[in-house]
N, C-alpha and C. Protein backbone atom coordinates (compact mmCIF):
# COMPACT_ATOMS: atom_id res chain seq x y z
N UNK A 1 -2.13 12.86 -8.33
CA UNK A 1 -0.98 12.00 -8.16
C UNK A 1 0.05 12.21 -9.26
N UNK A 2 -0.30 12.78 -10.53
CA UNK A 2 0.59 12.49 -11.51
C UNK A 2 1.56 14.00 -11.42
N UNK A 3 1.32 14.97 -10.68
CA UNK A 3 1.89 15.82 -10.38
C UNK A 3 2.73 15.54 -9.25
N UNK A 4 2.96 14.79 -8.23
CA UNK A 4 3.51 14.21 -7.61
C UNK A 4 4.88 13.20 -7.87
N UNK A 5 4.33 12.16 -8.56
CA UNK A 5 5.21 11.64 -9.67
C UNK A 5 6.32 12.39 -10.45
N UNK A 6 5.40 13.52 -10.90
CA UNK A 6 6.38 14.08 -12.58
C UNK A 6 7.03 15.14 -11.28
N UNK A 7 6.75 15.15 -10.18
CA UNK A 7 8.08 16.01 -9.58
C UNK A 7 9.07 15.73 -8.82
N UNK A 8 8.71 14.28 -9.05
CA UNK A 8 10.24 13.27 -8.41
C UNK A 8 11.46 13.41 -9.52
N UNK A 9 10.99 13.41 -10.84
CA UNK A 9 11.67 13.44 -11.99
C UNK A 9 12.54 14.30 -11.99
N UNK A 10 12.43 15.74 -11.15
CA UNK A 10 13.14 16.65 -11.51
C UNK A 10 14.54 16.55 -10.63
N UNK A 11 14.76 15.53 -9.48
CA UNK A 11 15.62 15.30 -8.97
C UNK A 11 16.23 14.13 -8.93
N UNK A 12 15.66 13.35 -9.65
CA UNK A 12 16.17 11.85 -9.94
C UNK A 12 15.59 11.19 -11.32
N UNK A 13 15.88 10.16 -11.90
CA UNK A 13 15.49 9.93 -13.24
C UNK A 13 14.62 8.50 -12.80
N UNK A 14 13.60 8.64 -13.07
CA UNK A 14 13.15 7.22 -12.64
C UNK A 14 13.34 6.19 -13.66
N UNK A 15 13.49 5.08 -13.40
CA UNK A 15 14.20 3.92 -14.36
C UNK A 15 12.84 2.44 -14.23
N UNK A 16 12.85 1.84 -15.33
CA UNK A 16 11.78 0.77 -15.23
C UNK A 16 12.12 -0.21 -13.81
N UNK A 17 11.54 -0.21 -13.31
CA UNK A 17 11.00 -1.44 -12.23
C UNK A 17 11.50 -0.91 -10.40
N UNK A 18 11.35 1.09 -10.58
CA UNK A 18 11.34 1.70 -9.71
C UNK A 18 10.22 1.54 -8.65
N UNK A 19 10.19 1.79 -7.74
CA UNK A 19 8.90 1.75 -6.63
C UNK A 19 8.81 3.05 -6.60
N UNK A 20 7.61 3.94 -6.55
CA UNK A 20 7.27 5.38 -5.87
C UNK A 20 6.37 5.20 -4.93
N UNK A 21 6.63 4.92 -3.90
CA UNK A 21 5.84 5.31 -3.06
C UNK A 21 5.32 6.60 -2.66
N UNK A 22 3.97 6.89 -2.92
CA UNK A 22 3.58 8.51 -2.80
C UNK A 22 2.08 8.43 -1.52
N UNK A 23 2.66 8.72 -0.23
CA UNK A 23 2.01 8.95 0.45
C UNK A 23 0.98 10.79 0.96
N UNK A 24 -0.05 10.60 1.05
CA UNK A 24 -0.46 11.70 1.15
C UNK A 24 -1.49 11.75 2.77
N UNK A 25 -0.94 13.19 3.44
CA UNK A 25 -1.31 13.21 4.91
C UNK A 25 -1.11 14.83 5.21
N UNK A 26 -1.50 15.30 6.11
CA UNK A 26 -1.65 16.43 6.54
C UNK A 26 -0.78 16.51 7.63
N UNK A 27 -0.27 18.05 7.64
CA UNK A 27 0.46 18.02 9.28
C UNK A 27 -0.34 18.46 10.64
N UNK A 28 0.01 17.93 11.60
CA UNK A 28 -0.51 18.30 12.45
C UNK A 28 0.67 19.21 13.37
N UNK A 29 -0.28 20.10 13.69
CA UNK A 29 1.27 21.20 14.35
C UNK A 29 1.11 21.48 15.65
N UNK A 30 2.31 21.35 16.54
CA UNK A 30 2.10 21.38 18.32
C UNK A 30 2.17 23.13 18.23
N UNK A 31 1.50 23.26 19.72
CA UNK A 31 1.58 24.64 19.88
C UNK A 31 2.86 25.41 19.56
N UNK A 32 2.48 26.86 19.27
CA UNK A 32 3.48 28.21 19.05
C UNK A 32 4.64 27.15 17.73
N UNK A 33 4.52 26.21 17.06
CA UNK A 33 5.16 25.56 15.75
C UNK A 33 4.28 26.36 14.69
N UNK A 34 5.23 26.80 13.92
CA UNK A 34 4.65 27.13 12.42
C UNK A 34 4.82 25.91 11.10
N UNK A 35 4.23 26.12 10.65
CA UNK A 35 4.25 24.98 9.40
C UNK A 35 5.42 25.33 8.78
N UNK A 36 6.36 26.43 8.79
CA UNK A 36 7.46 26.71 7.71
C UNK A 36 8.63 26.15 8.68
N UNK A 37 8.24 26.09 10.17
CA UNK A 37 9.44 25.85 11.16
C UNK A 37 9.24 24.04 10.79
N UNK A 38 8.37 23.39 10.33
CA UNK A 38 8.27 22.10 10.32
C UNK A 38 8.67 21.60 9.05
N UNK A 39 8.60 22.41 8.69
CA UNK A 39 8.90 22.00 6.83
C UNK A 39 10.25 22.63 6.78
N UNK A 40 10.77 23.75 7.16
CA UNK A 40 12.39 23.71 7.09
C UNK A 40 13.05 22.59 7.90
N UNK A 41 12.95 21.65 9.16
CA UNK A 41 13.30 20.92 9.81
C UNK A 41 13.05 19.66 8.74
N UNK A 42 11.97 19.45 8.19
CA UNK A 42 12.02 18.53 7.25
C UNK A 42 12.94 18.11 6.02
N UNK A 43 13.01 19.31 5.40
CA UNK A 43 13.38 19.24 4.28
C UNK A 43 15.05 19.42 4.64
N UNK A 44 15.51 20.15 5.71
CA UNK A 44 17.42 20.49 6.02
C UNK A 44 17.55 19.19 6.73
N UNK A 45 16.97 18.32 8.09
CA UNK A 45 17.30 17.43 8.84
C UNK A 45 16.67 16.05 8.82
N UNK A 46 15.30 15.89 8.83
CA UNK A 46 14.85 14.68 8.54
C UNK A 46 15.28 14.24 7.42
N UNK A 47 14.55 14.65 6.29
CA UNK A 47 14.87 13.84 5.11
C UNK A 47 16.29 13.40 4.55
N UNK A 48 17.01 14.83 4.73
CA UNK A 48 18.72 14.16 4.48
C UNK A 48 18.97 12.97 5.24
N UNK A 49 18.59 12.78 6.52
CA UNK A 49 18.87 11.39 7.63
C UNK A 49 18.28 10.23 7.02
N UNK A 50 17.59 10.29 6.81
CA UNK A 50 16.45 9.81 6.26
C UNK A 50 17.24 8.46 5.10
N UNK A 51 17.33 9.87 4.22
CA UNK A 51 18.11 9.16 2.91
C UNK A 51 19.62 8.84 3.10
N UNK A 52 20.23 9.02 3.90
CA UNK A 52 21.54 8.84 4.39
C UNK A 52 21.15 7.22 4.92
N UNK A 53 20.11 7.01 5.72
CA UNK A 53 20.46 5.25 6.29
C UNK A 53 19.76 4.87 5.23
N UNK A 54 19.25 5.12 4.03
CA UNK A 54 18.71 3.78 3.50
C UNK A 54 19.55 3.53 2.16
N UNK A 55 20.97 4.34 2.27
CA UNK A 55 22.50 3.94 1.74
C UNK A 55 21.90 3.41 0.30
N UNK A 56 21.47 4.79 -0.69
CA UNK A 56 20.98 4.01 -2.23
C UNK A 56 19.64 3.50 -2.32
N UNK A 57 19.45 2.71 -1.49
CA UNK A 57 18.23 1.93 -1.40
C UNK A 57 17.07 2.75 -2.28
N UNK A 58 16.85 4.02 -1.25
CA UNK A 58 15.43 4.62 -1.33
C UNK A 58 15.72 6.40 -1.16
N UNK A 59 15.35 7.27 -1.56
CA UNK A 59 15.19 8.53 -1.93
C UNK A 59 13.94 8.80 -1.17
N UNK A 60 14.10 9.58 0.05
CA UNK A 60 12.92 10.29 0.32
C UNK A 60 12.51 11.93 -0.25
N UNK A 61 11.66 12.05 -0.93
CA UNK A 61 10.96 13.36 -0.97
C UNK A 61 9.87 13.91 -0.36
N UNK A 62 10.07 15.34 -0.57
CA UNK A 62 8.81 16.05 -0.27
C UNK A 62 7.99 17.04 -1.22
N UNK A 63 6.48 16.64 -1.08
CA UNK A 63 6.06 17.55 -1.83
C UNK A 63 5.11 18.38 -1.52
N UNK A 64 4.61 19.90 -1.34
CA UNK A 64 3.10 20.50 -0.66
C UNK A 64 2.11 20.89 -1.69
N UNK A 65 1.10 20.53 -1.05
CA UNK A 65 -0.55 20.98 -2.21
C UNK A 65 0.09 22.75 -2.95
N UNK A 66 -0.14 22.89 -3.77
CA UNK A 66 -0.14 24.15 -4.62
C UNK A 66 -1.52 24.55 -4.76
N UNK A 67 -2.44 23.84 -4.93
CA UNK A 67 -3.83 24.12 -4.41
C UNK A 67 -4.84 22.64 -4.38
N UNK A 68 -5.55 23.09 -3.65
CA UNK A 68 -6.18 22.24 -3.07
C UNK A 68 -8.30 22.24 -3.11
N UNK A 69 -8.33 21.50 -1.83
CA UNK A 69 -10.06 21.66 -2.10
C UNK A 69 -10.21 22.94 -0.49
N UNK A 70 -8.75 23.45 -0.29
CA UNK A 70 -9.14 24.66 1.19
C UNK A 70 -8.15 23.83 2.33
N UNK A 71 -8.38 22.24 2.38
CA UNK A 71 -7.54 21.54 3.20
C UNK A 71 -6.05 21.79 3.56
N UNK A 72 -6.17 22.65 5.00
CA UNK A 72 -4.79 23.24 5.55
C UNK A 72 -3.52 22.03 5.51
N UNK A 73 -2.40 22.33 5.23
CA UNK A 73 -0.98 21.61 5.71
C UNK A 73 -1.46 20.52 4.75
N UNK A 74 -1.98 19.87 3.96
CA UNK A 74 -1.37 18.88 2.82
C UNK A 74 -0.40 18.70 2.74
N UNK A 75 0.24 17.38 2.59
CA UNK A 75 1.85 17.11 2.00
C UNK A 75 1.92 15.88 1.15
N UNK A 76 2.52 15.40 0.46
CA UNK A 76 3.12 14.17 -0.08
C UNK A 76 4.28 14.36 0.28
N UNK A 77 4.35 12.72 0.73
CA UNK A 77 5.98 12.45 0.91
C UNK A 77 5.84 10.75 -0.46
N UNK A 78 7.11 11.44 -0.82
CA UNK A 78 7.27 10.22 -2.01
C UNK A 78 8.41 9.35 -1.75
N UNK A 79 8.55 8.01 -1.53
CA UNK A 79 9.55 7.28 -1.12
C UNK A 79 9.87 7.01 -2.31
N UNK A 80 10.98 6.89 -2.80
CA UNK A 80 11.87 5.86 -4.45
C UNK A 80 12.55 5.03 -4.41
N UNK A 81 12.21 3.79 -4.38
CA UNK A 81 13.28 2.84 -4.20
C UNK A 81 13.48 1.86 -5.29
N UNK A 82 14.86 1.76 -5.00
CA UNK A 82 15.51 1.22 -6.62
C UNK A 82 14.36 0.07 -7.33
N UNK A 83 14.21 -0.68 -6.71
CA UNK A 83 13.63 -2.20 -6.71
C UNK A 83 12.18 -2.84 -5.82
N UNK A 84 11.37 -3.23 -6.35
CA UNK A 84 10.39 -3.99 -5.13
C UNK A 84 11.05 -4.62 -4.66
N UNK A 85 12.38 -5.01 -4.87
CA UNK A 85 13.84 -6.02 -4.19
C UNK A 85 13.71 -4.90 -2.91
N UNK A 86 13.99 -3.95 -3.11
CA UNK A 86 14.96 -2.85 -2.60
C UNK A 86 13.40 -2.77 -1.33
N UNK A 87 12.11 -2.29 -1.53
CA UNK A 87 11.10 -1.91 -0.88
C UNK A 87 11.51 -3.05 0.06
N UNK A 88 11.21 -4.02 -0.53
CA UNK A 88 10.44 -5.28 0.30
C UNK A 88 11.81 -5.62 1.29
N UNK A 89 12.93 -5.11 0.93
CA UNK A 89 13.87 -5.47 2.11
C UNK A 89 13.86 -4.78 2.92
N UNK A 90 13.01 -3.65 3.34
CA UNK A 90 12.60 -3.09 4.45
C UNK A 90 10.87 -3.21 4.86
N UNK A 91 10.32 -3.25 3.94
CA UNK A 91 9.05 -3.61 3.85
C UNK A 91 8.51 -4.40 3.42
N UNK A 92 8.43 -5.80 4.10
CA UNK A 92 8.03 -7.24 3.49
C UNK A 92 7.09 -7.16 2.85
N UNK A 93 5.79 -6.53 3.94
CA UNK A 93 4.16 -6.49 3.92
C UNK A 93 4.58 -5.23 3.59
N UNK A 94 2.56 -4.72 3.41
CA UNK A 94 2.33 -3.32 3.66
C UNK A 94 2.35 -3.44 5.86
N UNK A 95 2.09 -4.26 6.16
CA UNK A 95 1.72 -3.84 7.85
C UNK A 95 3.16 -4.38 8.28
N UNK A 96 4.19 -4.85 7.71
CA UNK A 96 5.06 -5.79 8.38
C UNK A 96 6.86 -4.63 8.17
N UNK A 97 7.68 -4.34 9.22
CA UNK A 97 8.31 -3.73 9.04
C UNK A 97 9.89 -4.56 9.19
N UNK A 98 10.82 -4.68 8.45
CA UNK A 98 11.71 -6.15 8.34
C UNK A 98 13.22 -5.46 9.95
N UNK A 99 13.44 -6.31 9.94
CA UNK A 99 14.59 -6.29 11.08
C UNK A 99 16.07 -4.92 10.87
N UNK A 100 15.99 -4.94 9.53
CA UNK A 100 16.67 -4.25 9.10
C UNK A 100 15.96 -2.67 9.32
N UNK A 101 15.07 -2.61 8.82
CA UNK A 101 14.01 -1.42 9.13
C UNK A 101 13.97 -0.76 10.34
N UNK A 102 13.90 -1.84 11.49
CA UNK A 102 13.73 -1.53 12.97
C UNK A 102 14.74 -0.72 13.35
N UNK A 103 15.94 -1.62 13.14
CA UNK A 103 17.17 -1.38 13.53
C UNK A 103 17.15 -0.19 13.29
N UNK A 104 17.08 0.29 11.76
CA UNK A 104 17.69 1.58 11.10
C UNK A 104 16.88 2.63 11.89
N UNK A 105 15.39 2.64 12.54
CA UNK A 105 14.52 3.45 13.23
C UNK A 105 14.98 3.44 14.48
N UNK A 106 15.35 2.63 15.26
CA UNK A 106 16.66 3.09 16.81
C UNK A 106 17.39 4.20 16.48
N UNK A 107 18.60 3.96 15.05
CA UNK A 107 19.34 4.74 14.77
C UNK A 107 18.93 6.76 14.74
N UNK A 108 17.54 6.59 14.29
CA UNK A 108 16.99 7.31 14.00
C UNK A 108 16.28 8.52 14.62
N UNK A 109 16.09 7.42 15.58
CA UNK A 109 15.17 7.95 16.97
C UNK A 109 15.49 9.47 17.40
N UNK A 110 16.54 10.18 17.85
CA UNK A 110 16.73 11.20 17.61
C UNK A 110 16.11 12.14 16.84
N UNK A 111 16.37 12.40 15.43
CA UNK A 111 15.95 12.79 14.71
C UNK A 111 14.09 13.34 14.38
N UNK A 112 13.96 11.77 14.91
CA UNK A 112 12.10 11.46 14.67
C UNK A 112 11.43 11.93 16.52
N UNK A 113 12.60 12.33 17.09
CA UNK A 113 11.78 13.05 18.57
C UNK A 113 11.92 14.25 18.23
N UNK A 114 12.94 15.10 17.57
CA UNK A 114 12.85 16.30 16.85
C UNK A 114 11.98 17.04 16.08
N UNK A 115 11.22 15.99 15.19
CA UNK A 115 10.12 16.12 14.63
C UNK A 115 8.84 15.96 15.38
N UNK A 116 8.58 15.25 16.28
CA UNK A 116 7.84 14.94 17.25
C UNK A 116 7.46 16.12 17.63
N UNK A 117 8.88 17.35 18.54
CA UNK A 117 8.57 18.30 18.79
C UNK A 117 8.04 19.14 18.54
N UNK A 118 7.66 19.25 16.84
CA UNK A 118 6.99 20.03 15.98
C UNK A 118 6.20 19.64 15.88
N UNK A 119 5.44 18.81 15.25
CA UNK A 119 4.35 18.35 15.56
C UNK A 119 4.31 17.24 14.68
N UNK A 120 3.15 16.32 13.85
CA UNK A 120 2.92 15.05 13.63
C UNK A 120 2.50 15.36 12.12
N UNK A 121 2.66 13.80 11.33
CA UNK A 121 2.17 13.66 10.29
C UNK A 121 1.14 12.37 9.92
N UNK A 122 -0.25 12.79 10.18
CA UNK A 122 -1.70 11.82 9.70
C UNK A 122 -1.01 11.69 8.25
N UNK A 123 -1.14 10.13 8.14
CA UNK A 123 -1.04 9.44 6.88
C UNK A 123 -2.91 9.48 6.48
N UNK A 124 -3.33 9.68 5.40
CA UNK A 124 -4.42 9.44 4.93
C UNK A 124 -4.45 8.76 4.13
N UNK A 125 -3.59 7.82 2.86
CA UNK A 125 -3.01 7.12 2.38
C UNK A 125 -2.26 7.33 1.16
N UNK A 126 -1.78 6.06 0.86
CA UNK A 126 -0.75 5.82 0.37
C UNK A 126 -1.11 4.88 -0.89
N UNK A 127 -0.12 5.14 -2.37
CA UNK A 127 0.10 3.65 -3.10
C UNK A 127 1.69 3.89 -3.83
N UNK A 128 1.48 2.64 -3.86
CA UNK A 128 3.04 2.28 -4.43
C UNK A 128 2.93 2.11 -5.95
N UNK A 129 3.65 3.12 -6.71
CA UNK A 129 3.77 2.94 -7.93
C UNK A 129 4.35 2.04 -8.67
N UNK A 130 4.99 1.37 -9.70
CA UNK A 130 5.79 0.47 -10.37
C UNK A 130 6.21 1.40 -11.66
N UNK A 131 7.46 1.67 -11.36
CA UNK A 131 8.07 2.37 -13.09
C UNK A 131 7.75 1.01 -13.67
N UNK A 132 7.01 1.14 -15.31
CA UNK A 132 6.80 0.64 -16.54
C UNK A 132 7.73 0.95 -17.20
């Protein structure tokens, strides 16, 4: 995890009472999709969208295993958001997703059937950091 972390740093400065959310999951890939065709779609179209509706709020990244225990397609995706203010106004709960959230995922929808087409991402889990 702490390699995860220290490579959010290199594109943003994290500041005390930041959220990192650092989720970790594997891809799952639909037929004749390559993992580089899913991860260039990621990294040029999702994620810019991504970070475009949550206007400041939150910074999505991406990060892939450099090595591992053999386990194919590893990823972290690291969410940054300014504030547990900032989280919790899209994410009340961990299970609860706020009105504002929804909305912004209609907007979205596009985008996230695009990815669809490529194939899927198993969450295996997740924790939310607190900048100290």
């Amino acid at each position: 995890m702490l390699l995860s972390v220290t490579l959010v740093t290199f594109g943003q400065k994290l500041e005390k009472g930041n959220v990192v959310g650092t989720h970790v999951g594997t891809i799952i890939l639909n037929p004749d999709v390559s993992y580089n065709q899913y991860k260039t779609f990621l990294l040029t179209k999702y994620i810019p969208e991504i970070n475009k509706a949550f206007n400041g709020d939150m910074m999505m990244y991406f990060a892939e295993s450099d090595r591992s225990n053999g386990e194919a397609h590893v990823i972290t995706i690291m969410y940054v958001f300014t504030s547990v203010a900032a989280r919790n106004k899209y994410f009340p709960t961990p299970e609860k997703f706020s009105d504002l959230f929804t909305s912004m995922q209609e907007k979205l929808k596009p985008v996230e059937d695009q990815l669809a087409k490529l194939g899927a991402y198993s969450e295996k889990f997740y924790h939310d950091w607190i900048v100290q």
